[in-house]
C-alpha atoms as a PDB file:
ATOM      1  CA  UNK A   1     118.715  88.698  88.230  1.00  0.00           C
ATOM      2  CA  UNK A   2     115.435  86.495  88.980  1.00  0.00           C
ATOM      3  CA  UNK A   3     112.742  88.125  91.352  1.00  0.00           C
ATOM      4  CA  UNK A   4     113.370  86.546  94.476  1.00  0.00           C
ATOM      5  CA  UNK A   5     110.275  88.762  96.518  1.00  0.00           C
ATOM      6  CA  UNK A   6     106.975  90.309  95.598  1.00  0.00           C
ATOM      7  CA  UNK A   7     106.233  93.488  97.356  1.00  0.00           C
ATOM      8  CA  UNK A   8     102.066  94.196  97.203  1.00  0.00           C
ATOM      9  CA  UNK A   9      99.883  97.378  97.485  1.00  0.00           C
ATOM     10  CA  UNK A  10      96.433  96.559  99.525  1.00  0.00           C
ATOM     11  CA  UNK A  11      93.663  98.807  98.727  1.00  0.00           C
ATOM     12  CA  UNK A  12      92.981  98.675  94.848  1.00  0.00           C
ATOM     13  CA  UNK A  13      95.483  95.964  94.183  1.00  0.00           C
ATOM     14  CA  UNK A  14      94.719  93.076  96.719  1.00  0.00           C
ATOM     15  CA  UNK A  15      90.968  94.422  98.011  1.00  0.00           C
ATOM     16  CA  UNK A  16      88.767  95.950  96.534  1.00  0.00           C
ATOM     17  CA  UNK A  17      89.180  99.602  97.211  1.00  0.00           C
ATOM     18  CA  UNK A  18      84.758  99.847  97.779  1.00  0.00           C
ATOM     19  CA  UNK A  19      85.491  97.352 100.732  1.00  0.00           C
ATOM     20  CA  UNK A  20      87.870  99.955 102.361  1.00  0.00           C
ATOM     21  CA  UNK A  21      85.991 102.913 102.072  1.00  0.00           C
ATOM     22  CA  UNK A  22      82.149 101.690 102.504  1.00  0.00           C
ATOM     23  CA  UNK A  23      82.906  99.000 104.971  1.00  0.00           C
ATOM     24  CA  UNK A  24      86.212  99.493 106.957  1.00  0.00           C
ATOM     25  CA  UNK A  25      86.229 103.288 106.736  1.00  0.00           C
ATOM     26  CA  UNK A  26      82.581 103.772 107.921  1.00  0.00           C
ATOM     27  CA  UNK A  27      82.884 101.221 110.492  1.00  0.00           C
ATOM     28  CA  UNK A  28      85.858 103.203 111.830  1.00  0.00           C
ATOM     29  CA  UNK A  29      84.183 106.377 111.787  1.00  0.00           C
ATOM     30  CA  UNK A  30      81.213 104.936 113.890  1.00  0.00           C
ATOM     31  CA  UNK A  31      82.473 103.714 116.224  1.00  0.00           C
ATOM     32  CA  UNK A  32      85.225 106.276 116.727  1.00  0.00           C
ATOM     33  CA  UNK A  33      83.240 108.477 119.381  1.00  0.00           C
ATOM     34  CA  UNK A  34      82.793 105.466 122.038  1.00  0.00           C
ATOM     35  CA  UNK A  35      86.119 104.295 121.708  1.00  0.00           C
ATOM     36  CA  UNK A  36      88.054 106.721 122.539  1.00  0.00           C
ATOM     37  CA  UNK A  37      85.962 107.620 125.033  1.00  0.00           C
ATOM     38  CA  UNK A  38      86.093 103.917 126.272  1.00  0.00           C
ATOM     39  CA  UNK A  39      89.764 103.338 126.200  1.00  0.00           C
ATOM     40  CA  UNK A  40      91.034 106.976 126.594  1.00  0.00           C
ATOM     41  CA  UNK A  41      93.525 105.701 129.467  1.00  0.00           C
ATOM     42  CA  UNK A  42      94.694 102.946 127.486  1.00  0.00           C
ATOM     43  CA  UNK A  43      98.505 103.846 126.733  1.00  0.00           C
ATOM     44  CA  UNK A  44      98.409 102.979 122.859  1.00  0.00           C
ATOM     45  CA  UNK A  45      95.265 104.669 122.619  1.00  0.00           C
ATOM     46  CA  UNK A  46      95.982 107.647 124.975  1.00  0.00           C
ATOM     47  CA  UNK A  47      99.367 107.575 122.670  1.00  0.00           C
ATOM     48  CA  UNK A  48      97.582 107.994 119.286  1.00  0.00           C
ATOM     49  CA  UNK A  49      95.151 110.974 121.100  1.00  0.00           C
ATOM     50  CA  UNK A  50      98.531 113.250 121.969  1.00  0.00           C
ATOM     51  CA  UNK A  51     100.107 111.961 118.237  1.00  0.00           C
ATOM     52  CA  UNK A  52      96.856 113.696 116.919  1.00  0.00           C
ATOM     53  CA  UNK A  53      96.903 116.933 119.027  1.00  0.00           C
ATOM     54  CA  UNK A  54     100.628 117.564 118.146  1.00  0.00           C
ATOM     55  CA  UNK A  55      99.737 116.703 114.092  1.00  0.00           C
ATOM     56  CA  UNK A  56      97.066 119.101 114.426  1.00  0.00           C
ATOM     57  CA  UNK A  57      98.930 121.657 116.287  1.00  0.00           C
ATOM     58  CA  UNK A  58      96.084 121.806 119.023  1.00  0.00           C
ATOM     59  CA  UNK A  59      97.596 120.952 122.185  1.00  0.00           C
ATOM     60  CA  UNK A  60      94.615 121.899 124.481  1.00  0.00           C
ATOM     61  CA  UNK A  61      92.139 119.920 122.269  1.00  0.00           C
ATOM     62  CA  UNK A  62      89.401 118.412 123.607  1.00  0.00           C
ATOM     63  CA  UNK A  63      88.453 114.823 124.006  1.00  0.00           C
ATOM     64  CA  UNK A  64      85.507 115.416 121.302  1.00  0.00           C
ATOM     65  CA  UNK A  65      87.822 117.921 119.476  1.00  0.00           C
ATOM     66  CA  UNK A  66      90.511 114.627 118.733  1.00  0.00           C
ATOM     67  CA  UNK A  67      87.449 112.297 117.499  1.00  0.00           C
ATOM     68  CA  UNK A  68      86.188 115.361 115.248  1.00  0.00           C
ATOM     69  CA  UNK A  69      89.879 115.988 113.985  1.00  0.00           C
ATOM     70  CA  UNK A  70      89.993 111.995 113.267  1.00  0.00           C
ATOM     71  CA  UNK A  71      86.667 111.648 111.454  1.00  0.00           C
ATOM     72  CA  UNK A  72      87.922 114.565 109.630  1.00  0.00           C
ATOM     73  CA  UNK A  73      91.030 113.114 108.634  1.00  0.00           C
ATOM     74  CA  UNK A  74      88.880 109.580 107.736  1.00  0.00           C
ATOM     75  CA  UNK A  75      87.156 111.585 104.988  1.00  0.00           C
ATOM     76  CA  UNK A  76      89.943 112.984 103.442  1.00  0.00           C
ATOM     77  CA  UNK A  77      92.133 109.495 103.744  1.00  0.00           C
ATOM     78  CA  UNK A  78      94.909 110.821 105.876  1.00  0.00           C
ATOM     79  CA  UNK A  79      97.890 109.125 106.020  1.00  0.00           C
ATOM     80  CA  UNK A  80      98.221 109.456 109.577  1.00  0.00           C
ATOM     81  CA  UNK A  81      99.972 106.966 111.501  1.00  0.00           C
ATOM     82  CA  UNK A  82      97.528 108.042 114.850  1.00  0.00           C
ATOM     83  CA  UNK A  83      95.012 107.724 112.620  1.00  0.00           C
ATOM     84  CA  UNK A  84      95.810 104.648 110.747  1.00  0.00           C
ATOM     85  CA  UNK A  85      96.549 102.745 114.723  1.00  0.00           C
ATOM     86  CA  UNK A  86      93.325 103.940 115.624  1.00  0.00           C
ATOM     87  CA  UNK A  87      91.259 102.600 113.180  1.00  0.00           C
ATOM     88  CA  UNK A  88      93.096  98.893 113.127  1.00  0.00           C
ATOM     89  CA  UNK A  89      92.203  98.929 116.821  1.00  0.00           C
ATOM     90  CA  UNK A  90      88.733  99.299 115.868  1.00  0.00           C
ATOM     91  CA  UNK A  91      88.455  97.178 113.324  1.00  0.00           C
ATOM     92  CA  UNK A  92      89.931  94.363 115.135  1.00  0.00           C
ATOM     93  CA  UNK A  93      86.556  94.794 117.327  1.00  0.00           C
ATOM     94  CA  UNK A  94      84.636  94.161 113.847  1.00  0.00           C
ATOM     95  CA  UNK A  95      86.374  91.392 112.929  1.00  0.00           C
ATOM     96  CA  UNK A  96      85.814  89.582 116.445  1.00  0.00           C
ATOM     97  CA  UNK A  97      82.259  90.597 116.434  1.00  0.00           C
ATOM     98  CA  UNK A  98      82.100  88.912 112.987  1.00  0.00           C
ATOM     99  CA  UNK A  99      80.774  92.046 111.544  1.00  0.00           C
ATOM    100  CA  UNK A 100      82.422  91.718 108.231  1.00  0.00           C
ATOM    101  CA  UNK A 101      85.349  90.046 106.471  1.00  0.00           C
ATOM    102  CA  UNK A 102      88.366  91.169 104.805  1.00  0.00           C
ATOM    103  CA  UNK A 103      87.865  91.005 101.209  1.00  0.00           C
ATOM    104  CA  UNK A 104      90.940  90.149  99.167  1.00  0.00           C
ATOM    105  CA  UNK A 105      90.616  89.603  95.326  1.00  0.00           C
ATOM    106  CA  UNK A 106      90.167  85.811  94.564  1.00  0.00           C
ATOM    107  CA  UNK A 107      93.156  86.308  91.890  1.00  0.00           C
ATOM    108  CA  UNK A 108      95.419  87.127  94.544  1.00  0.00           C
ATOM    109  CA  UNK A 109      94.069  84.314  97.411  1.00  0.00           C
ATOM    110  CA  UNK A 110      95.363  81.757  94.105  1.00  0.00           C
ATOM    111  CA  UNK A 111      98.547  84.228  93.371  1.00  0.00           C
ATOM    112  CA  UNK A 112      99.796  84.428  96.578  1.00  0.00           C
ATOM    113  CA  UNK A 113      99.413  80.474  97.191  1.00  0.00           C
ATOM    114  CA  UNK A 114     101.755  79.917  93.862  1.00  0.00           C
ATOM    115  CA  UNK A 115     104.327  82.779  95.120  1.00  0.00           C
ATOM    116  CA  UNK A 116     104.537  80.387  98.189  1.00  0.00           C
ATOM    117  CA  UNK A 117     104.767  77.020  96.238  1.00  0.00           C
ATOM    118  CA  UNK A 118     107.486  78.812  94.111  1.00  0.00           C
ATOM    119  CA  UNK A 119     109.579  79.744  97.378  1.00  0.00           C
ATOM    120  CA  UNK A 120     109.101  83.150  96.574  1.00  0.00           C
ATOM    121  CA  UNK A 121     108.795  86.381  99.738  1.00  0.00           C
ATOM    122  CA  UNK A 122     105.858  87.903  99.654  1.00  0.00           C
ATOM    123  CA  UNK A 123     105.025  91.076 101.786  1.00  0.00           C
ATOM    124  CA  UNK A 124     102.396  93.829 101.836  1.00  0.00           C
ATOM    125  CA  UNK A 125     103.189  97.395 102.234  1.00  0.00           C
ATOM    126  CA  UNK A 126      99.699  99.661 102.889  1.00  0.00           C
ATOM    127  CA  UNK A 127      99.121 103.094 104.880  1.00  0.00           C
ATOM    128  CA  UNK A 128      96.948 100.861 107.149  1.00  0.00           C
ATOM    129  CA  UNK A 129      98.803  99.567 110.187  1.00  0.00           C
ATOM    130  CA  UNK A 130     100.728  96.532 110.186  1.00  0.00           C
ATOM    131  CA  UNK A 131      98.049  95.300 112.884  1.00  0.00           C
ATOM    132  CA  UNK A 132      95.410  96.414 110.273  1.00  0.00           C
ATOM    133  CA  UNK A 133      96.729  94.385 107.348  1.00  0.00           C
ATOM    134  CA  UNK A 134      97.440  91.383 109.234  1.00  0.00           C
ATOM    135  CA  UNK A 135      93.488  91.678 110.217  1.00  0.00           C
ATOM    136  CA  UNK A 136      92.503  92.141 106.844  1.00  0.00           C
ATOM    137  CA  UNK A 137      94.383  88.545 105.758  1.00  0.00           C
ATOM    138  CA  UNK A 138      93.749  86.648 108.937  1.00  0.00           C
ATOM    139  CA  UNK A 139      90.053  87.451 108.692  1.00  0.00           C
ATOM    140  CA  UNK A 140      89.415  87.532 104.600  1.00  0.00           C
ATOM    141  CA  UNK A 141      86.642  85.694 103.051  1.00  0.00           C
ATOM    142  CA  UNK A 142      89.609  83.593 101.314  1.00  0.00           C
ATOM    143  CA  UNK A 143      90.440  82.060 104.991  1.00  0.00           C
ATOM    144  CA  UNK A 144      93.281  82.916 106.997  1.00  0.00           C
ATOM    145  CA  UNK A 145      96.566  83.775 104.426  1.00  0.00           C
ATOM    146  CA  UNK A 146      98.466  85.068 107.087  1.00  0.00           C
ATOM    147  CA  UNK A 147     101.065  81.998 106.384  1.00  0.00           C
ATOM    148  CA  UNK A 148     101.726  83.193 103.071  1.00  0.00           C
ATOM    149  CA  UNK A 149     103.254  86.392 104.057  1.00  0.00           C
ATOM    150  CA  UNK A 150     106.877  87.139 104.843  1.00  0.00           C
ATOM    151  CA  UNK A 151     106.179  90.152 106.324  1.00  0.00           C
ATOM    152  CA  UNK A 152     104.321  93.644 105.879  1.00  0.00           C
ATOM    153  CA  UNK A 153     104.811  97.555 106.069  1.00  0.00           C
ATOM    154  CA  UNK A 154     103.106 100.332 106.817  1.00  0.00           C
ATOM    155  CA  UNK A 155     103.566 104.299 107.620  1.00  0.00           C
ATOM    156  CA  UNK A 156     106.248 103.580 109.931  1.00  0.00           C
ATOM    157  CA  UNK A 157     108.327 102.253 107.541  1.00  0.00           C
ATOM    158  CA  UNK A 158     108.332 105.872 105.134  1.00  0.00           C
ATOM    159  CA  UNK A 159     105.449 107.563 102.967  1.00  0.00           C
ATOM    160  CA  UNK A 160     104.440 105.082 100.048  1.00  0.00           C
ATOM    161  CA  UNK A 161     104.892 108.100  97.313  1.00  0.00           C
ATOM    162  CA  UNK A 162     108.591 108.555  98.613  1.00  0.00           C
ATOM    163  CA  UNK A 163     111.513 106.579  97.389  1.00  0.00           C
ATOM    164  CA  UNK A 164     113.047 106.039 100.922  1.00  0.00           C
ATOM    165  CA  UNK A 165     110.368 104.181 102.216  1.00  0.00           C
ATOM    166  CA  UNK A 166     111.088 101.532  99.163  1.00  0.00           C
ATOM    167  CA  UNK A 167     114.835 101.629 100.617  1.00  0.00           C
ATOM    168  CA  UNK A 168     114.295 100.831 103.598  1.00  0.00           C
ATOM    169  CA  UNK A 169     111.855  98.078 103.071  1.00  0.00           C
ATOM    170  CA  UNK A 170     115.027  97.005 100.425  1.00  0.00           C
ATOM    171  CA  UNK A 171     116.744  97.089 103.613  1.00  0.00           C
ATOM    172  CA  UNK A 172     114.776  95.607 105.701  1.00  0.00           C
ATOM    173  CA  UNK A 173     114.473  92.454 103.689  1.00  0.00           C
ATOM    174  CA  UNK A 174     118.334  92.610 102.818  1.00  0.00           C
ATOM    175  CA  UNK A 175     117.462  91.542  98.630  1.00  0.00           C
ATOM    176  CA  UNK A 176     119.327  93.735  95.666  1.00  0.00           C
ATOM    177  CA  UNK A 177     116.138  96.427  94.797  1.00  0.00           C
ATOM    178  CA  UNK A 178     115.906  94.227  91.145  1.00  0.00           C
ATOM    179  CA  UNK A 179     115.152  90.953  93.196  1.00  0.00           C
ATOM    180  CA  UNK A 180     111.668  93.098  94.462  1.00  0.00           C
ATOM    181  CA  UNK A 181     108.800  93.279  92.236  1.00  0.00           C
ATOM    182  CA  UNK A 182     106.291  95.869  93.762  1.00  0.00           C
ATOM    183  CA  UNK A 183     102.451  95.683  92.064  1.00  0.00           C
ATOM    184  CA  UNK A 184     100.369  99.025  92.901  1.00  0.00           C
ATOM    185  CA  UNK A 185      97.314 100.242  91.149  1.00  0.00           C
ATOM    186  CA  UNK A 186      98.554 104.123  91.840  1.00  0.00           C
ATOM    187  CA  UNK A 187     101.103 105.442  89.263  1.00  0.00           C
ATOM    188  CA  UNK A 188     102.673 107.770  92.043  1.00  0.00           C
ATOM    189  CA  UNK A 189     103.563 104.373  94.292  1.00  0.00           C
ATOM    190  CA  UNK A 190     105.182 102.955  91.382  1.00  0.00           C
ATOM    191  CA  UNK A 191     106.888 105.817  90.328  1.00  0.00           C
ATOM    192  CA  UNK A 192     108.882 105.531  93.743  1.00  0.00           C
ATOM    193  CA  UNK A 193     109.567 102.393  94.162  1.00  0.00           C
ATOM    194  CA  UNK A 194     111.136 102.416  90.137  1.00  0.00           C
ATOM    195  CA  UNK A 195     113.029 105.544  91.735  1.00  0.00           C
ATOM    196  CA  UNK A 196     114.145 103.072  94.537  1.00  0.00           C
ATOM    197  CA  UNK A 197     115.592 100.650  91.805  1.00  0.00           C
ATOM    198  CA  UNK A 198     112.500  97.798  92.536  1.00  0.00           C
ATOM    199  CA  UNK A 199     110.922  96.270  89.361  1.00  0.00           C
ATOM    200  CA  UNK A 200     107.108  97.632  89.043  1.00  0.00           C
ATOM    201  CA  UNK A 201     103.739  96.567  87.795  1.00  0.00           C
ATOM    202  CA  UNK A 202     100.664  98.660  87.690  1.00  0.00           C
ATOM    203  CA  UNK A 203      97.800  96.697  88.371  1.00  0.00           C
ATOM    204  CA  UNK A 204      94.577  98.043  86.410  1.00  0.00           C
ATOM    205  CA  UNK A 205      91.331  96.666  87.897  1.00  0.00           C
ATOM    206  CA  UNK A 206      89.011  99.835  86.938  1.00  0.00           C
ATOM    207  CA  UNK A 207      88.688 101.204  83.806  1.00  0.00           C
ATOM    208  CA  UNK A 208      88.851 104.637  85.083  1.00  0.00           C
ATOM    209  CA  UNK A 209      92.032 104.262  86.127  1.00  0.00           C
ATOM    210  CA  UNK A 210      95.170 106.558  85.308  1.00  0.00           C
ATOM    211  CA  UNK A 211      97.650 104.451  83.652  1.00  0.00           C
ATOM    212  CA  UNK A 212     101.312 104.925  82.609  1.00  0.00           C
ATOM    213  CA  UNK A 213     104.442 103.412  80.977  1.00  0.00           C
ATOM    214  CA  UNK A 214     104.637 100.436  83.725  1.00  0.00           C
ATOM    215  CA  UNK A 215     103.516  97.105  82.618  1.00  0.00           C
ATOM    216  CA  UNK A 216      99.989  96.150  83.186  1.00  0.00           C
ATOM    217  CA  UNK A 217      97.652  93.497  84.594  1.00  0.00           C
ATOM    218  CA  UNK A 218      94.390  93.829  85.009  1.00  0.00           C
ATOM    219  CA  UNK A 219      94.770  90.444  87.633  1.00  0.00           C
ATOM    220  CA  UNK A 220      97.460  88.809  89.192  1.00  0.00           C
ATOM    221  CA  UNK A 221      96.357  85.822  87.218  1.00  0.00           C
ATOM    222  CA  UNK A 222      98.471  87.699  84.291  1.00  0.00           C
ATOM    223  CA  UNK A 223     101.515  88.222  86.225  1.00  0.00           C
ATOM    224  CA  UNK A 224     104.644  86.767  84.408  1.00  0.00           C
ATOM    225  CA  UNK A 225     107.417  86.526  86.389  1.00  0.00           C
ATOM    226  CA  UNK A 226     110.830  86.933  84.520  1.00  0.00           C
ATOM    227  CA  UNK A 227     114.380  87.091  84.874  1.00  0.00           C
END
């Protein structure tokens, strides 16, 4: 059964995980304070501040008590989908401002150019926000690749270490889970996506990196696609 759709992991696989946390990250956390404060009554916004006072379990919080929760969260990498709205919000400020670009891995701006040539689906599935990864592409220093995505996923669509949210992206996409080729650099991702039946490739751009029994590339360059 030929691979029919390519399923890809963002930080680590198609950026460069530096560019998340020393760019997008910081930028988020900076500008955190003044824009909550500036769009408090903004319903997504005033959304994402009750989301974080009932993940926190701090119902009376503060105004400054949410940001300092958030920033919090930022430095440990939370997964949280308040969180994760938040900062695509932000960064879509950035982006217009022209403070930065996306950076995506020139391997993958050539890869994912083939994949499209070769009629094959290509999606992205990333604990940033859908809004967030579309960002990321429109905006990268490759140009806009926006048109070479199906589709993406995010937090809303299940936990990336669980094998459910691999179902339901199956689902989703209505393709037999051996028709889905996922490529993550982070041996737990992998691990449930193989336990949702996908096909798997670790992608190994560090040399520090844990590694296991999945096949490796080190760039998409390598990627062989068989039957």
């Amino acid at each position: 059964m030929g691979i029919r759709a390519i399923v890809v992991d963002t930080a680590g696989t198609t950026t460069d995980l530096n560019f998340i946390k020393d760019i997008l990250f910081s930028y988020s956390a900076k500008a955190l304070p003044d824009f909550i404060k500036e769009n408090q009554n903004n319903v997504l916004v005033d959304n994402c501040i009750s989301d974080v006072k009932d993940i926190a379990l701090e119902p009376e919080a503060s105004l400054d008590r949410v940001v300092e929760i958030l920033q919090q969260w930022i430095d440990e990498d939370r997964k949280a989908t308040p969180l994760k709205t938040l900062q695509g919000l932000i960064w879509k400020q950035g982006y217009d401002k022209g403070e930065f670009k996306g950076h995506i891995f020139p391997d993958f701006i050539d890869a994912i150019k083939q994949f499209k040539a070769e009629n094959l689906r290509v999606y992205s599935f990333s604990s940033a926000s859908v809004d967030a990864q579309k960002l990321l592409f429109s905006h990268s220093d490759g140009g806009d690749l926006t048109e070479y995505f199906n589709g993406h996923f995010d937090t809303r669509t299940g936990h990336k270490l669980f094998k459910q949210a691999y179902s339901n992206i199956i689902n989703t996409i209505s393709l037999k889970p051996k028709q889905v080729l996922f490529i993550s650099d982070l041996l737990e991702e992998l691990k449930a996506a193989e336990q949702a039946g996908l096909r798997t490739v670790q992608m190994v751009r560090d040399t520090t990196q844990r590694t296991g029994e999945y096949p490796q590339i080190t760039s998409f360059s390598e990627l062989k696609l068989q039957d």
